[in-house]
Structures are given as structure tokens and as C-alpha cells.
C-alpha atoms as a PDB file:
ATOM      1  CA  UNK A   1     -35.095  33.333  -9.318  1.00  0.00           C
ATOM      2  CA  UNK A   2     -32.651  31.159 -11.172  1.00  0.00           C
ATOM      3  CA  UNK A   3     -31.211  33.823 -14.425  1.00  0.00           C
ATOM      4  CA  UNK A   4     -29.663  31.647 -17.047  1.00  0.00           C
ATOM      5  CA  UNK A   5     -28.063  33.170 -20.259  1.00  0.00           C
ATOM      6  CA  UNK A   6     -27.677  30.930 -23.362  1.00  0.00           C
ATOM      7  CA  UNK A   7     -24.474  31.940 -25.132  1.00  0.00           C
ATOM      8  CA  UNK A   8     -24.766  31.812 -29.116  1.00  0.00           C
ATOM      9  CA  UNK A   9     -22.229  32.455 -31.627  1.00  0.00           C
ATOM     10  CA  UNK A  10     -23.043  34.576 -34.795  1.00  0.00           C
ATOM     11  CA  UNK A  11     -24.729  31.406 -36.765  1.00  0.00           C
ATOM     12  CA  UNK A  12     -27.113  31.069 -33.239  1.00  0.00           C
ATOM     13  CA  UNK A  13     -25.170  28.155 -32.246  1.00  0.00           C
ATOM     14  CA  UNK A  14     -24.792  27.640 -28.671  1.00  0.00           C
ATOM     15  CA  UNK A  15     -21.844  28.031 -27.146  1.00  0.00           C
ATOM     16  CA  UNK A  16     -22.212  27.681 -23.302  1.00  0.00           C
ATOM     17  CA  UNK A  17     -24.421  29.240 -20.761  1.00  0.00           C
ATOM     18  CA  UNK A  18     -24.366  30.525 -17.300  1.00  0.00           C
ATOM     19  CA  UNK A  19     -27.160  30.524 -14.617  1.00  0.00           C
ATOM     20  CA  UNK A  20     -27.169  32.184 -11.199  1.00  0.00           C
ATOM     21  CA  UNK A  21     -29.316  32.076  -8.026  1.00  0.00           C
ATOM     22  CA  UNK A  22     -31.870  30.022  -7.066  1.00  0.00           C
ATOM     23  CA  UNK A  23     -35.591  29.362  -7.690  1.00  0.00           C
ATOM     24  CA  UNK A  24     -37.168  30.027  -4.184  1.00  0.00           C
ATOM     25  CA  UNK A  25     -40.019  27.762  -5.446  1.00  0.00           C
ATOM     26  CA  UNK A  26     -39.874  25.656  -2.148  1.00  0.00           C
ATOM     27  CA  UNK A  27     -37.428  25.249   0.502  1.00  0.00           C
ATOM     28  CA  UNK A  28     -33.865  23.631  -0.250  1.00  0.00           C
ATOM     29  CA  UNK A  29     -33.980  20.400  -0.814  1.00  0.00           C
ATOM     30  CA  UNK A  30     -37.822  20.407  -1.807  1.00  0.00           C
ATOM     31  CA  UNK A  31     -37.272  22.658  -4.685  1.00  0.00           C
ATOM     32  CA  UNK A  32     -38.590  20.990  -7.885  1.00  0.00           C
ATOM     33  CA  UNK A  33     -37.667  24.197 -10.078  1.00  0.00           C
ATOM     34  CA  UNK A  34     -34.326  24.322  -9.485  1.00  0.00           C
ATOM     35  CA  UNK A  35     -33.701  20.612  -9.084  1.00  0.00           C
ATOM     36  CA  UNK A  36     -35.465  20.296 -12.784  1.00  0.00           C
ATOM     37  CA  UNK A  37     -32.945  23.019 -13.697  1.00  0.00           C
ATOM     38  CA  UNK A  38     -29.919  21.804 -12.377  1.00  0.00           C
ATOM     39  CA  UNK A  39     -30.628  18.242 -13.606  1.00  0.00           C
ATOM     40  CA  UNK A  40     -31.044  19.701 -17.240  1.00  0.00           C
ATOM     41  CA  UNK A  41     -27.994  21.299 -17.098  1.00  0.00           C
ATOM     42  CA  UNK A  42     -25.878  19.285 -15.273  1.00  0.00           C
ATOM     43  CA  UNK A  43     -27.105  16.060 -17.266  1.00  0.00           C
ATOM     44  CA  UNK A  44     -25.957  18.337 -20.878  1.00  0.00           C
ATOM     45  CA  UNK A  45     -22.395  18.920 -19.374  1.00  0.00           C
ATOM     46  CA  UNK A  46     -22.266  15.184 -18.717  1.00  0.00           C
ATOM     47  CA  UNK A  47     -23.700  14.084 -21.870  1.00  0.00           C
ATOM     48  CA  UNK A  48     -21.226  16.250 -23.778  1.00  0.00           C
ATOM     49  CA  UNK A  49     -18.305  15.057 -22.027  1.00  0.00           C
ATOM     50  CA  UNK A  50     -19.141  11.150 -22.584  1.00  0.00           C
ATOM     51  CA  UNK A  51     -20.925  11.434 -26.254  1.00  0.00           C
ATOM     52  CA  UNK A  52     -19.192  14.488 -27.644  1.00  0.00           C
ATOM     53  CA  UNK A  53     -15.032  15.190 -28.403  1.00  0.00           C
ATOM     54  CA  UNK A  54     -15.671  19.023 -27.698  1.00  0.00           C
ATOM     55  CA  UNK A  55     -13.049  20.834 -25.370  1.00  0.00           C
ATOM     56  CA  UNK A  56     -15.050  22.976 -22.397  1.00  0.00           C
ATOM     57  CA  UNK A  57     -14.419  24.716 -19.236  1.00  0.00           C
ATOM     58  CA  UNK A  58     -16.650  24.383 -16.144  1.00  0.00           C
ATOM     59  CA  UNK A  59     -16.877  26.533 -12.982  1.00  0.00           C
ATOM     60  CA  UNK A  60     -19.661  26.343 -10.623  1.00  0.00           C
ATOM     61  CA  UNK A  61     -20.848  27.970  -6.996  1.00  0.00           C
ATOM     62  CA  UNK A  62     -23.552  25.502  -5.588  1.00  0.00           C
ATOM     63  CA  UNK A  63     -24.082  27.983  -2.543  1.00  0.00           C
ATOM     64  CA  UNK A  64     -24.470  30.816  -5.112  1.00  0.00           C
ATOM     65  CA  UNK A  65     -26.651  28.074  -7.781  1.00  0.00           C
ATOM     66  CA  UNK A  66     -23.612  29.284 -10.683  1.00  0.00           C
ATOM     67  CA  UNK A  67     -22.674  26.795 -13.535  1.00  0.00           C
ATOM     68  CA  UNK A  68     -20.982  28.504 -16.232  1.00  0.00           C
ATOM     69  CA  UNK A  69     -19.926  26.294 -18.891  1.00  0.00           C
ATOM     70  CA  UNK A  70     -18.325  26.980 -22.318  1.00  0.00           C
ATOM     71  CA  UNK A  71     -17.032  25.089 -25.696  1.00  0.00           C
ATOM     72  CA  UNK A  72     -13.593  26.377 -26.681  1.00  0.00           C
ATOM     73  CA  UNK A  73     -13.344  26.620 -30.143  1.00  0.00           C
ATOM     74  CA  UNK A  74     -16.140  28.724 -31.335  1.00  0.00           C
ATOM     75  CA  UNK A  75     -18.733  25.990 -32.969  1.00  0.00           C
ATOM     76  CA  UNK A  76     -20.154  23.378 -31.215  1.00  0.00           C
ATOM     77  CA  UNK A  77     -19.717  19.341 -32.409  1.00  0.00           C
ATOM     78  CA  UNK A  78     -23.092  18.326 -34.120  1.00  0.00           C
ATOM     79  CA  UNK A  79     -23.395  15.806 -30.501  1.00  0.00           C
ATOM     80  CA  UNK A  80     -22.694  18.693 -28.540  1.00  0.00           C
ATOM     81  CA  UNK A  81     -25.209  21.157 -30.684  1.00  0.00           C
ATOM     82  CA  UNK A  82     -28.090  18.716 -30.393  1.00  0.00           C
ATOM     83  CA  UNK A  83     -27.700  17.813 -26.806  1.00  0.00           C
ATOM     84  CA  UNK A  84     -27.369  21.847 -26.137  1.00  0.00           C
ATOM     85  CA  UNK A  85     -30.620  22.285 -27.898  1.00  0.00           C
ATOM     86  CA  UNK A  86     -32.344  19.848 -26.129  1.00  0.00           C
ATOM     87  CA  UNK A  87     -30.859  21.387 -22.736  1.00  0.00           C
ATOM     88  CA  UNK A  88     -32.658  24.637 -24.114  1.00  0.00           C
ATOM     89  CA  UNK A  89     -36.060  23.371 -25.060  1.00  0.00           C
ATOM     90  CA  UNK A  90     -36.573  21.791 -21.810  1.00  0.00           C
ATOM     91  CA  UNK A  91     -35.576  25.277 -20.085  1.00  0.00           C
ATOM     92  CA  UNK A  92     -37.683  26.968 -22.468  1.00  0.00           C
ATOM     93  CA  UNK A  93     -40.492  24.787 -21.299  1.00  0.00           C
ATOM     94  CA  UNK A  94     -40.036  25.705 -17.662  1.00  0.00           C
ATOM     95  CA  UNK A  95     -39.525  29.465 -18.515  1.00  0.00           C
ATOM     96  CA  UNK A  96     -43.069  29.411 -20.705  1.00  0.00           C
ATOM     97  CA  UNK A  97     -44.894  27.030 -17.808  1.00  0.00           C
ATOM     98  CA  UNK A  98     -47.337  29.475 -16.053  1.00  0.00           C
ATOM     99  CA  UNK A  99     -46.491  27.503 -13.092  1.00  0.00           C
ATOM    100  CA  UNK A 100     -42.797  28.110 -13.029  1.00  0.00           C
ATOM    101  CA  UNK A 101     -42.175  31.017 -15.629  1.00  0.00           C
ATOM    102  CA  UNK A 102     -41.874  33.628 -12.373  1.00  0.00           C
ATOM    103  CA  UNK A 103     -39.160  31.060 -10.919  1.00  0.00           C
ATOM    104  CA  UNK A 104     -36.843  31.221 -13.891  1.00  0.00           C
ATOM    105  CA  UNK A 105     -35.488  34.026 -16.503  1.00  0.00           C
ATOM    106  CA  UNK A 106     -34.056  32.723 -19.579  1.00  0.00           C
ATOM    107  CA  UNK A 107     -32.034  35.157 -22.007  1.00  0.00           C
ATOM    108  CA  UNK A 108     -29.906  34.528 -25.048  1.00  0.00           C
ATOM    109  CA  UNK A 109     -26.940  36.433 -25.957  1.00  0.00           C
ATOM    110  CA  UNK A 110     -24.948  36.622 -28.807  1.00  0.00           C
ATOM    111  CA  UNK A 111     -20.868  36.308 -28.130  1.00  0.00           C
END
């Protein structure tokens, strides 16, 4: 199962996130779960950095399926807010899909 936690400040801004594990969907490679996953995330953290001036750190574990990724600062730019909440609806999606919910466990937490 892939756990990701959505970090929010006080005003329920996000503020990073961090997932861990894997979906065991399918077999590596054929796993559409955590290849729709990775490509949400991955494409956010990409997005920020070209459309957004916000200041982040990165770390990630492919073998262990860990990206955690925060905004320094405290508030997110409005680029980086919207592309963050669009990150989190299509998660949300995947986590509510009867097909997929038992493949992915999203929480939010307040930092």
C-alpha cells in the first residue's frame, strides 16, 4: 500500500507531503496505481520548480517508493498552492476509487 501524508500549515495550506511503500496492485513495472501516483507527484515537484519561485527540499528512496518534499518558508506561492491542490484532488480520486482505494491511504496532517 502506498501511505502518503499531506502536510498543511495552520490556514490548511499545503506544505509538502511524504508517501512510502508501494501499491502491490500488479507486478513492478505493470503497476498502474503506483505509476498514477508517482506521476502525480513527481509531475507537482516539477511543475513547482519550473512555474513557481518557492524554495523546497526533496529526498526520495525509489526501492523504498519515499518522496518527501517540503516548501521552506511556511506558506506556499499561489502557483505552488494551486498546483499542490490539484496534486491532492487527483490522489483523492484514487484514494475514493473503489477500484484502487485498498491500494492507497491518504492522511492529512497539520505541521
Amino acid at each position: 500500500m502506498i501511505h502518503v501524508t499531506i502536510y498543511e500549515n495552520s490556514r490548511k495550506e499545503c506544505i509538502g507531503f511524504q508517501t512510502k511503500g508501494h501499491a502491490g496492485y500488479k507486478d513492478e513495472g505493470q503497476d498502474i496505481v503506483c505509476a498514477a501516483a508517482s506521476v502525480l507527484m513527481i509531475n507537482t515537484i516539477n511543475a513547482i520548480e519550473m512555474y513557481a519561485s518557492d524554495e523546497c527540499s526533496v529526498m526520495s528512496d525509489r526501492d523504498a517508493g519515499m518522496i518527501a518534499y517540503h516548501l521552506r518558508g511556511g506558506r506556499p506561492s499561489k502557483e505552488a498552492d494551486l498546483l499542490l491542490k490539484t496534486m491532492i484532488l487527483g490522489l483523492e480520486s484514487m484514494a475514493d476509487d473503489e477500484n484502487y482505494a485498498e491500494y492507497i491511504d491518504l492522511k492529512f496532517e497539520e505541521v
